[in-house]
PDB file of N, CA and C in Angstrom:
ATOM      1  N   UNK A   1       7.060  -7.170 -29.204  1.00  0.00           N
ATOM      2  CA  UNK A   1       5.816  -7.267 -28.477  1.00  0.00           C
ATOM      3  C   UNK A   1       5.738  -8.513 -27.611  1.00  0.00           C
ATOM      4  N   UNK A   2       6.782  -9.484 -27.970  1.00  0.00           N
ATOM      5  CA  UNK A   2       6.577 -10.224 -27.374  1.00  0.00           C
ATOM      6  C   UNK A   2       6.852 -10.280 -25.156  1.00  0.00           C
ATOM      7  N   UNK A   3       7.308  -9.355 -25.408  1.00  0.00           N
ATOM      8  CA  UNK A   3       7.339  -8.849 -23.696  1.00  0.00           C
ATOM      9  C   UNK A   3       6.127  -8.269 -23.187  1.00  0.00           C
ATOM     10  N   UNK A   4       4.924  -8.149 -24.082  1.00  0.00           N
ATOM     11  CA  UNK A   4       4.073  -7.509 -23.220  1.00  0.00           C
ATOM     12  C   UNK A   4       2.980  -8.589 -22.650  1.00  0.00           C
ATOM     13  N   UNK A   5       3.631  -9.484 -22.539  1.00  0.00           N
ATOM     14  CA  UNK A   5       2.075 -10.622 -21.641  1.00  0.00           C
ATOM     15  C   UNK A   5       3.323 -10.935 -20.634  1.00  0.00           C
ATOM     16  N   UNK A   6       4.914 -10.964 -20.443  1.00  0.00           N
ATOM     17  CA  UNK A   6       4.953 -10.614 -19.013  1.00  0.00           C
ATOM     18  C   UNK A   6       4.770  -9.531 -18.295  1.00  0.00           C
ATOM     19  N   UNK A   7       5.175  -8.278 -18.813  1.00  0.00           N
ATOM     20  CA  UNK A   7       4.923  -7.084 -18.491  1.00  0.00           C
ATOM     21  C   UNK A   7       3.293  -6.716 -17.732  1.00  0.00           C
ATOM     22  N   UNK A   8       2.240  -7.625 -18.406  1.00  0.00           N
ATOM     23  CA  UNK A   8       0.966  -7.553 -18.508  1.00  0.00           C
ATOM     24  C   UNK A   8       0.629  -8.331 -16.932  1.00  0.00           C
ATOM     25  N   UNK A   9       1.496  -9.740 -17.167  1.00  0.00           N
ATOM     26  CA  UNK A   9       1.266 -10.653 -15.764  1.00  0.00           C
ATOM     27  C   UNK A   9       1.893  -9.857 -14.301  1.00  0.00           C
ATOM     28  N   UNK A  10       2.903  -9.767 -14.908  1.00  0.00           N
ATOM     29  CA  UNK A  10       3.897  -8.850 -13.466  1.00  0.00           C
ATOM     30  C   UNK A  10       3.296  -7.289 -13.091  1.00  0.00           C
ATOM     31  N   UNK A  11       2.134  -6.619 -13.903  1.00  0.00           N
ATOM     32  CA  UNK A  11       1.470  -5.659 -12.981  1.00  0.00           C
ATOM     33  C   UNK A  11       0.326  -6.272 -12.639  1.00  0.00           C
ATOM     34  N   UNK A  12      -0.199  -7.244 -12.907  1.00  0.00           N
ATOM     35  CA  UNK A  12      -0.926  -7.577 -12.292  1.00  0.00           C
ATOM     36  C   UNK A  12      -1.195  -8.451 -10.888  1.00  0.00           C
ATOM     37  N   UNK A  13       0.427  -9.016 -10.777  1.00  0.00           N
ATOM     38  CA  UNK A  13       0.487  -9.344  -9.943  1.00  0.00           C
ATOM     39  C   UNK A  13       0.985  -8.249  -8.814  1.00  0.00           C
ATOM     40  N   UNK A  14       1.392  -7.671  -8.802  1.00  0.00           N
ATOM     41  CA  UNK A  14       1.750  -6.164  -8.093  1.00  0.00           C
ATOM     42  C   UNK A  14       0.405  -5.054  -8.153  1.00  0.00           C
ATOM     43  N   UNK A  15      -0.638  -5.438  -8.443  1.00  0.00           N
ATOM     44  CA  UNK A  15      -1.918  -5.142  -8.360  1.00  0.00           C
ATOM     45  C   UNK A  15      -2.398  -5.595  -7.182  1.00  0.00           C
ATOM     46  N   UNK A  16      -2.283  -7.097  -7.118  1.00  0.00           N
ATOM     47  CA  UNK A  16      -2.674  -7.868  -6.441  1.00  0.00           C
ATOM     48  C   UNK A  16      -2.092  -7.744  -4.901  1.00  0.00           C
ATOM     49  N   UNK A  17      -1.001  -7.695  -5.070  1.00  0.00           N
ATOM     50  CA  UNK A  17       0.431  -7.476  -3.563  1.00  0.00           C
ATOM     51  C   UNK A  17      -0.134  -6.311  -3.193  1.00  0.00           C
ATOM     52  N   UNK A  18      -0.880  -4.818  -4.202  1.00  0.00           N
ATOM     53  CA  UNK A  18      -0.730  -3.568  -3.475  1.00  0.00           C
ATOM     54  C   UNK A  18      -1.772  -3.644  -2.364  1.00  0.00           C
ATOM     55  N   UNK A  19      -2.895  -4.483  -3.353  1.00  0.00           N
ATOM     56  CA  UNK A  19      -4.178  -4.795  -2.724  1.00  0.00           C
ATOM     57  C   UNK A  19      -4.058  -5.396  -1.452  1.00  0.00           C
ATOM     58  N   UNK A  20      -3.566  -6.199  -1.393  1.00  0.00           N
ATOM     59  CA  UNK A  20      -3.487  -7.197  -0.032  1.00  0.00           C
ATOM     60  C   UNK A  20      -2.435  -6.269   0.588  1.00  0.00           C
ATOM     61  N   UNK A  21      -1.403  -5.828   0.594  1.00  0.00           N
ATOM     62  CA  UNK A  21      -0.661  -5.142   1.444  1.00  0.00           C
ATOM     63  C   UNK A  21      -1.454  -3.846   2.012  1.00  0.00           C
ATOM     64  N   UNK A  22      -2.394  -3.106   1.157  1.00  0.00           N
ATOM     65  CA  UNK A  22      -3.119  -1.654   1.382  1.00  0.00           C
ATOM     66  C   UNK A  22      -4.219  -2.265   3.219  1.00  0.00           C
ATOM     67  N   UNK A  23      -4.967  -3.352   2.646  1.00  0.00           N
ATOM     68  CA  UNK A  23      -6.116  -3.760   3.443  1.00  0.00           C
ATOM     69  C   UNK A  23      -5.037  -4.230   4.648  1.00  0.00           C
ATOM     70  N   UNK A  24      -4.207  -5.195   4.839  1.00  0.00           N
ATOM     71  CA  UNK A  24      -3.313  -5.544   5.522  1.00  0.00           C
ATOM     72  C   UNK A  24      -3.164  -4.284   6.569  1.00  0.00           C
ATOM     73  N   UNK A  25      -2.261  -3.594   5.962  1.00  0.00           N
ATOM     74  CA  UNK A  25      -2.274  -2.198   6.785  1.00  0.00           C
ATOM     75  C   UNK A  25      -3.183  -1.688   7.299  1.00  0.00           C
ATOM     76  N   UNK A  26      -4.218  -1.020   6.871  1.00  0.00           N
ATOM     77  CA  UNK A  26      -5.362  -0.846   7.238  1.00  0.00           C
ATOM     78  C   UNK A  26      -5.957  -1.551   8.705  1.00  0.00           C
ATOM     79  N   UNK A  27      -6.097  -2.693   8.554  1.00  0.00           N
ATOM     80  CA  UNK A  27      -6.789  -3.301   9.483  1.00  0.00           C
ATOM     81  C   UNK A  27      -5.524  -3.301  10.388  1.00  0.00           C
ATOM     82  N   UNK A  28      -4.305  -2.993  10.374  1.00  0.00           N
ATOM     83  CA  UNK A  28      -3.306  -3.363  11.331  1.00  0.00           C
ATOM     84  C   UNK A  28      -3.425  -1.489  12.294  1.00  0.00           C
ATOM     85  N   UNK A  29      -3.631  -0.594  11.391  1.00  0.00           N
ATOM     86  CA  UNK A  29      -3.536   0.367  11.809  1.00  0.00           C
ATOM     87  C   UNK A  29      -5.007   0.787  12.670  1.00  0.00           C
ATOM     88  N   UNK A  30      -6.109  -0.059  12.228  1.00  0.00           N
ATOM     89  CA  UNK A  30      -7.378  -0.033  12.947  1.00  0.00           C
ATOM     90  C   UNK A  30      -7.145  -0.587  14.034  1.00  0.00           C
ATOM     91  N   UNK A  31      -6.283  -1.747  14.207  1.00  0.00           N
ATOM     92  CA  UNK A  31      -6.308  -2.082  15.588  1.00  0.00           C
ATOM     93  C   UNK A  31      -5.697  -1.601  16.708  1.00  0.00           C
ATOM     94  N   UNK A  32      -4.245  -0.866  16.261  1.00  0.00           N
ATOM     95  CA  UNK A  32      -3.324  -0.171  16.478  1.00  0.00           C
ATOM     96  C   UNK A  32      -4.145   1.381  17.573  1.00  0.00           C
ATOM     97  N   UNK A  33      -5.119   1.631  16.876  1.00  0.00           N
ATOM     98  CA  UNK A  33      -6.051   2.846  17.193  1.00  0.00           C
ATOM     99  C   UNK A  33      -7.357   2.380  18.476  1.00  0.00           C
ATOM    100  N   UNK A  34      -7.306   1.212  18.083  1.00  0.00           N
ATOM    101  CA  UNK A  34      -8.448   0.866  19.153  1.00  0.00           C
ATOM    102  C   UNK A  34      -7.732   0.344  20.530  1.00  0.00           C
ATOM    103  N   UNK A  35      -6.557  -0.108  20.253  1.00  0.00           N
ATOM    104  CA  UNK A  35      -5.795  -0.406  21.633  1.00  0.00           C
ATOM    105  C   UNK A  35      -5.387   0.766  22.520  1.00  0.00           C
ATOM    106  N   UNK A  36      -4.525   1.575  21.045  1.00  0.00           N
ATOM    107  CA  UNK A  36      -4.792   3.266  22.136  1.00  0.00           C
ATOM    108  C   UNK A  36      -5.911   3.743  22.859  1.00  0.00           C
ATOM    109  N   UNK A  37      -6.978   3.490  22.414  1.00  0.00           N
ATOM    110  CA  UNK A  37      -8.110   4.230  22.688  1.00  0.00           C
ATOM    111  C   UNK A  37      -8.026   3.338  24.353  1.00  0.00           C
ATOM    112  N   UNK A  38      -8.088   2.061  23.786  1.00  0.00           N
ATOM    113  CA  UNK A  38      -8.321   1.296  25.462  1.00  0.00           C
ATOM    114  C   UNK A  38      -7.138   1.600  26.383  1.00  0.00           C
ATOM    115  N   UNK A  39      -5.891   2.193  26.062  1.00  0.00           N
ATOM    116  CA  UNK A  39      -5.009   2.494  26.659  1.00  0.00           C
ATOM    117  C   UNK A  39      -5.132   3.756  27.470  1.00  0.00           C
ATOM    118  N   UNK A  40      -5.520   4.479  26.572  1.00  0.00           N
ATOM    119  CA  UNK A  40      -5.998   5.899  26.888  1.00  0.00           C
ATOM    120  C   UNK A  40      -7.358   6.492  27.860  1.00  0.00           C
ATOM    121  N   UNK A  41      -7.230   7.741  27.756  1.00  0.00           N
ATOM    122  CA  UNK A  41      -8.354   8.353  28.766  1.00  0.00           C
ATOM    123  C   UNK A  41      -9.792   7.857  28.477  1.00  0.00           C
ATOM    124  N   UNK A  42     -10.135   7.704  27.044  1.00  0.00           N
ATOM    125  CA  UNK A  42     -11.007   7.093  26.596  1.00  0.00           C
ATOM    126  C   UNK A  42     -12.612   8.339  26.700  1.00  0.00           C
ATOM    127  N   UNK A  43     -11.734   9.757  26.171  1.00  0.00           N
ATOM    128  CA  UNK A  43     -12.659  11.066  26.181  1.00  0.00           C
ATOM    129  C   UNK A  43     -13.855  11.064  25.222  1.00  0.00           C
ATOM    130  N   UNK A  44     -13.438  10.462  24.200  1.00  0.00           N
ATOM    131  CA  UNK A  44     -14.513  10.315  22.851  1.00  0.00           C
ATOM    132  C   UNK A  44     -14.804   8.515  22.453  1.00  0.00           C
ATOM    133  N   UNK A  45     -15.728   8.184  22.346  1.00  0.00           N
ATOM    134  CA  UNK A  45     -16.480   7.048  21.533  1.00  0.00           C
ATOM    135  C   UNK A  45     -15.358   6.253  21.004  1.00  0.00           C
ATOM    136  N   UNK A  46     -15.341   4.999  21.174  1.00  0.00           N
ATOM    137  CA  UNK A  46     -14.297   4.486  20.434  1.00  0.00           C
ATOM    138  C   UNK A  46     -14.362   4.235  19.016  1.00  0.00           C
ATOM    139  N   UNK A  47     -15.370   4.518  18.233  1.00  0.00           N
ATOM    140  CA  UNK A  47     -15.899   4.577  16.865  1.00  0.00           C
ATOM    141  C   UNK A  47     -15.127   6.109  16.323  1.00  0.00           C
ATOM    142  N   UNK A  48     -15.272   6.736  16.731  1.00  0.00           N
ATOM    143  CA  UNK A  48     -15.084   8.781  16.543  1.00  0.00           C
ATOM    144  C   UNK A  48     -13.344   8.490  16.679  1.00  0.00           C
ATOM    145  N   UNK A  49     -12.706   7.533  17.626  1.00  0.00           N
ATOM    146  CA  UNK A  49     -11.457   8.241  18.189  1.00  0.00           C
ATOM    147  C   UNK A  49     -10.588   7.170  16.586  1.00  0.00           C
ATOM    148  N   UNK A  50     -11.331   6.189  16.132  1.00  0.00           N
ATOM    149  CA  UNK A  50     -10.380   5.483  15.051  1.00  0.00           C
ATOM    150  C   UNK A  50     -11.105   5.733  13.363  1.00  0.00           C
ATOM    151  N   UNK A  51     -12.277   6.173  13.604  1.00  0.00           N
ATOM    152  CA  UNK A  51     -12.770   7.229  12.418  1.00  0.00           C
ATOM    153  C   UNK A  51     -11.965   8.432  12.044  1.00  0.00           C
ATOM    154  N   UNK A  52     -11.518   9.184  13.076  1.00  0.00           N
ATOM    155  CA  UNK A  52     -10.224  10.117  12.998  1.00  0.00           C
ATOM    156  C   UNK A  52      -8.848   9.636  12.398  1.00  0.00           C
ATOM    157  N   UNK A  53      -8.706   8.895  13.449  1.00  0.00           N
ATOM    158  CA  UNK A  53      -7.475   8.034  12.999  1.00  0.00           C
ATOM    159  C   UNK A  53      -7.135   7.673  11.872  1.00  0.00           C
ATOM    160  N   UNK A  54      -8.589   6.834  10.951  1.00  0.00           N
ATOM    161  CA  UNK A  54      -7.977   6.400   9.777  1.00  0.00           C
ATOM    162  C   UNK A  54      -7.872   7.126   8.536  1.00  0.00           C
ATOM    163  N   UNK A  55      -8.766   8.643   9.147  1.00  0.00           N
ATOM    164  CA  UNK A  55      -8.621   9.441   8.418  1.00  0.00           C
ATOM    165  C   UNK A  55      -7.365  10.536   7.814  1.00  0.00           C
ATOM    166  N   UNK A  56      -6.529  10.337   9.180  1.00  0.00           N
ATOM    167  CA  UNK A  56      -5.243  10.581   9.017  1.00  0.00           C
ATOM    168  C   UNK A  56      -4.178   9.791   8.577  1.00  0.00           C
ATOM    169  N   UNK A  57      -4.739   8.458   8.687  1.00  0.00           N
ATOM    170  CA  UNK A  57      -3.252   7.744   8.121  1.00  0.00           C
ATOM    171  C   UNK A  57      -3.950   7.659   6.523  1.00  0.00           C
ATOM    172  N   UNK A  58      -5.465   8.088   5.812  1.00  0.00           N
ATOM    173  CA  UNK A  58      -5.303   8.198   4.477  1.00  0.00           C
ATOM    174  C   UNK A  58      -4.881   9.107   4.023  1.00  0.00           C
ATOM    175  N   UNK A  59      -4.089  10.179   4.539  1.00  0.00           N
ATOM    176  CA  UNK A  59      -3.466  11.307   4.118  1.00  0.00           C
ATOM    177  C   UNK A  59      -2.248  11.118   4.907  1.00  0.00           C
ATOM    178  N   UNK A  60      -1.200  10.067   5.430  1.00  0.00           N
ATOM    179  CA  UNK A  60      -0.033  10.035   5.673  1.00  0.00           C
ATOM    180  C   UNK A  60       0.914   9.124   4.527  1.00  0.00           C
ATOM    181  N   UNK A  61       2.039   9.816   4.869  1.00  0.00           N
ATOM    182  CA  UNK A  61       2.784   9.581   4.114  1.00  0.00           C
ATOM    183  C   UNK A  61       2.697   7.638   3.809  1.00  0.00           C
ATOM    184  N   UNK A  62       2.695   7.144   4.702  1.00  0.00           N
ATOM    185  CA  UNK A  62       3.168   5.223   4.841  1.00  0.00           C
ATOM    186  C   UNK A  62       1.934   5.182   4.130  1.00  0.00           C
ATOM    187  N   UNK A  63       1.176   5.471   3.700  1.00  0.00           N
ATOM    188  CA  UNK A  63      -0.112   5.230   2.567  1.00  0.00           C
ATOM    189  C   UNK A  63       0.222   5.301   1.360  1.00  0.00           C
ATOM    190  N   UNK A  64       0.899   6.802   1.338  1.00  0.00           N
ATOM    191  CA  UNK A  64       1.436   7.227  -0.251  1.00  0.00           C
ATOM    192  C   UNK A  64       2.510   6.382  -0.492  1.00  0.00           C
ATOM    193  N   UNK A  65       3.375   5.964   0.106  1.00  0.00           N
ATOM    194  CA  UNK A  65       4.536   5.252  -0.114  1.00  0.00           C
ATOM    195  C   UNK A  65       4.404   4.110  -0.537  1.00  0.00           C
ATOM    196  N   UNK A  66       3.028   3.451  -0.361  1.00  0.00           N
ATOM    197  CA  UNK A  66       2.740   2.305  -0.334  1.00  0.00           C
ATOM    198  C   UNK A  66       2.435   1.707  -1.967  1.00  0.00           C
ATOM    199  N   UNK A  67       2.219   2.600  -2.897  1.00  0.00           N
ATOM    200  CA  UNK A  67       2.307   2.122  -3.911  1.00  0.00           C
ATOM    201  C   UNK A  67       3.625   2.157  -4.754  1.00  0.00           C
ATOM    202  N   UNK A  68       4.639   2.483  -4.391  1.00  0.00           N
ATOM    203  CA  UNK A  68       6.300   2.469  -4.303  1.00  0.00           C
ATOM    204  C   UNK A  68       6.070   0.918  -4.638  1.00  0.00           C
ATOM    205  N   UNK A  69       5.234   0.025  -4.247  1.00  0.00           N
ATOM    206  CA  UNK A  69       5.169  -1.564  -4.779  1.00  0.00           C
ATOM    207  C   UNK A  69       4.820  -1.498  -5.970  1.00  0.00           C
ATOM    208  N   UNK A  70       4.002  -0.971  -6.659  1.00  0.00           N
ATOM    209  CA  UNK A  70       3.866  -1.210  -8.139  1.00  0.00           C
ATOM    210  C   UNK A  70       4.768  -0.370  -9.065  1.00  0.00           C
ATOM    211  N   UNK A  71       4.867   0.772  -8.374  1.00  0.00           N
ATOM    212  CA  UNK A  71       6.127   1.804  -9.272  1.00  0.00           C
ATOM    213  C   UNK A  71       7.317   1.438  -9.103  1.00  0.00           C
ATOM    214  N   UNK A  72       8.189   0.567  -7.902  1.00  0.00           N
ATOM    215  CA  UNK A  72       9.486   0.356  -8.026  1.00  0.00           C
ATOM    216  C   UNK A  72       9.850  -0.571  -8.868  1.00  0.00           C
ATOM    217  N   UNK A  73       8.759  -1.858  -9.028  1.00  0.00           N
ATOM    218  CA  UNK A  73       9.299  -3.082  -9.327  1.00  0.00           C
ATOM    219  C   UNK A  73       8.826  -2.777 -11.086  1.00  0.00           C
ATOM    220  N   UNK A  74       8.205  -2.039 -11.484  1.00  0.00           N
ATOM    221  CA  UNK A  74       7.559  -1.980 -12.851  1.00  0.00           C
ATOM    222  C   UNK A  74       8.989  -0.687 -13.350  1.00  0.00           C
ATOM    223  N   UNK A  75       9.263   0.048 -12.579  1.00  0.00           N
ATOM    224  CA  UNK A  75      10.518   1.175 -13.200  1.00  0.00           C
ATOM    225  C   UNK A  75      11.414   0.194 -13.369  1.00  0.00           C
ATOM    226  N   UNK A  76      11.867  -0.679 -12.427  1.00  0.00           N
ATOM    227  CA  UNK A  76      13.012  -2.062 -12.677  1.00  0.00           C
ATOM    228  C   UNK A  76      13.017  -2.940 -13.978  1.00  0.00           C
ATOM    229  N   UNK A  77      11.972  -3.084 -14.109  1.00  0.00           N
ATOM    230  CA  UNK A  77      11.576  -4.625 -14.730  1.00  0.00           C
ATOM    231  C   UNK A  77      11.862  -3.650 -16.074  1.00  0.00           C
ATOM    232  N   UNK A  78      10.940  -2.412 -16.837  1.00  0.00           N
ATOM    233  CA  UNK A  78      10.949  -1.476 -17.989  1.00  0.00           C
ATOM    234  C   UNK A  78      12.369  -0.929 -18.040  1.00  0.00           C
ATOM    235  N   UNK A  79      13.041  -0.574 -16.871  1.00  0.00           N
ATOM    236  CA  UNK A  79      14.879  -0.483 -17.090  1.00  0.00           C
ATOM    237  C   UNK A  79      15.485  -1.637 -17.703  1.00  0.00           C
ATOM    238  N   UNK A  80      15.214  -2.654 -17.686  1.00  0.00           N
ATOM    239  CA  UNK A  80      16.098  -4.023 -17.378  1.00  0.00           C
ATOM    240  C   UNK A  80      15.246  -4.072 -18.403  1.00  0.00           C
ATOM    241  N   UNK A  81      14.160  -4.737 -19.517  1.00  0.00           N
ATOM    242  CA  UNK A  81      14.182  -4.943 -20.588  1.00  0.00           C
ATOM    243  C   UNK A  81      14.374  -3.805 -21.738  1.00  0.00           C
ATOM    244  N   UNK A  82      14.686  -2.311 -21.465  1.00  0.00           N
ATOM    245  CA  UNK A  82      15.250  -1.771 -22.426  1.00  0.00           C
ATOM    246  C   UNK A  82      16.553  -1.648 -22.337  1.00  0.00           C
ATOM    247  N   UNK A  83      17.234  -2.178 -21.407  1.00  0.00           N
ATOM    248  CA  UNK A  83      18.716  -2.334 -21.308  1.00  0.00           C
ATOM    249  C   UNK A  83      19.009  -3.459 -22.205  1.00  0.00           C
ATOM    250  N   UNK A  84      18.287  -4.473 -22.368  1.00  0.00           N
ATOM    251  CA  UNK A  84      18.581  -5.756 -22.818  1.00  0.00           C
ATOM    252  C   UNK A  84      17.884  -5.855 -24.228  1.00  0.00           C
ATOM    253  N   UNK A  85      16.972  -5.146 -24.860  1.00  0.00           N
ATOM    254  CA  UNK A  85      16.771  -4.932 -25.942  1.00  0.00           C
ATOM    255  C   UNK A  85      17.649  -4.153 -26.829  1.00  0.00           C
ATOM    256  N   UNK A  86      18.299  -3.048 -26.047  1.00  0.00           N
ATOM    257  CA  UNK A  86      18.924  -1.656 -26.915  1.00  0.00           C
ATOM    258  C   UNK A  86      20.349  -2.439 -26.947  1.00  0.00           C
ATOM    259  N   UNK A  87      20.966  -3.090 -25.740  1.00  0.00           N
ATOM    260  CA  UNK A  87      22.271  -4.123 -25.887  1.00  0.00           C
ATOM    261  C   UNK A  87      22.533  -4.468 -27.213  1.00  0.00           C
TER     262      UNK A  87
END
């Protein structure tokens, strides 16, 4: 048991990374949408044309992938101390 207060610290810190990386994105992809819009014909509201937008990148894939940060490094870390326990 004694592995479970790192186990405990290291998702929480990958809690923390998903968090700040999720909003990160987010606001990178909001801006990303409003420059198009100013790039563009500019047919619909610029509120409506990145309300769409972000509605699609919460159902794209680079969203879902994005927690690949707490599942890769936690499948690693749970490989690597039952490798080294069962040793």
């Amino acid at each position: 048991m004694a592995f479970l207060r790192p186990l405990v610290l290291f998702a929480l810190f990958l809690v923390v990374l998903y968090a700040v990386l999720s909003v990160w994105l987010r606001l990178r992809e909001r801006r990303r949408l409003s420059r198009e819009w100013r790039n563009g014909d500019q047919l619909v509201d610029e509120d409506i044309f990145v309300d769409e937008g972000m509605a699609a990148y919460d159902h794209s894939l680079r969203k879902r992938l994005l927690w690949l940060v707490i599942v890769g490094p936690m499948a690693g870390l749970l490989v690597l101390l039952y490798v080294l326990n069962v040793s």
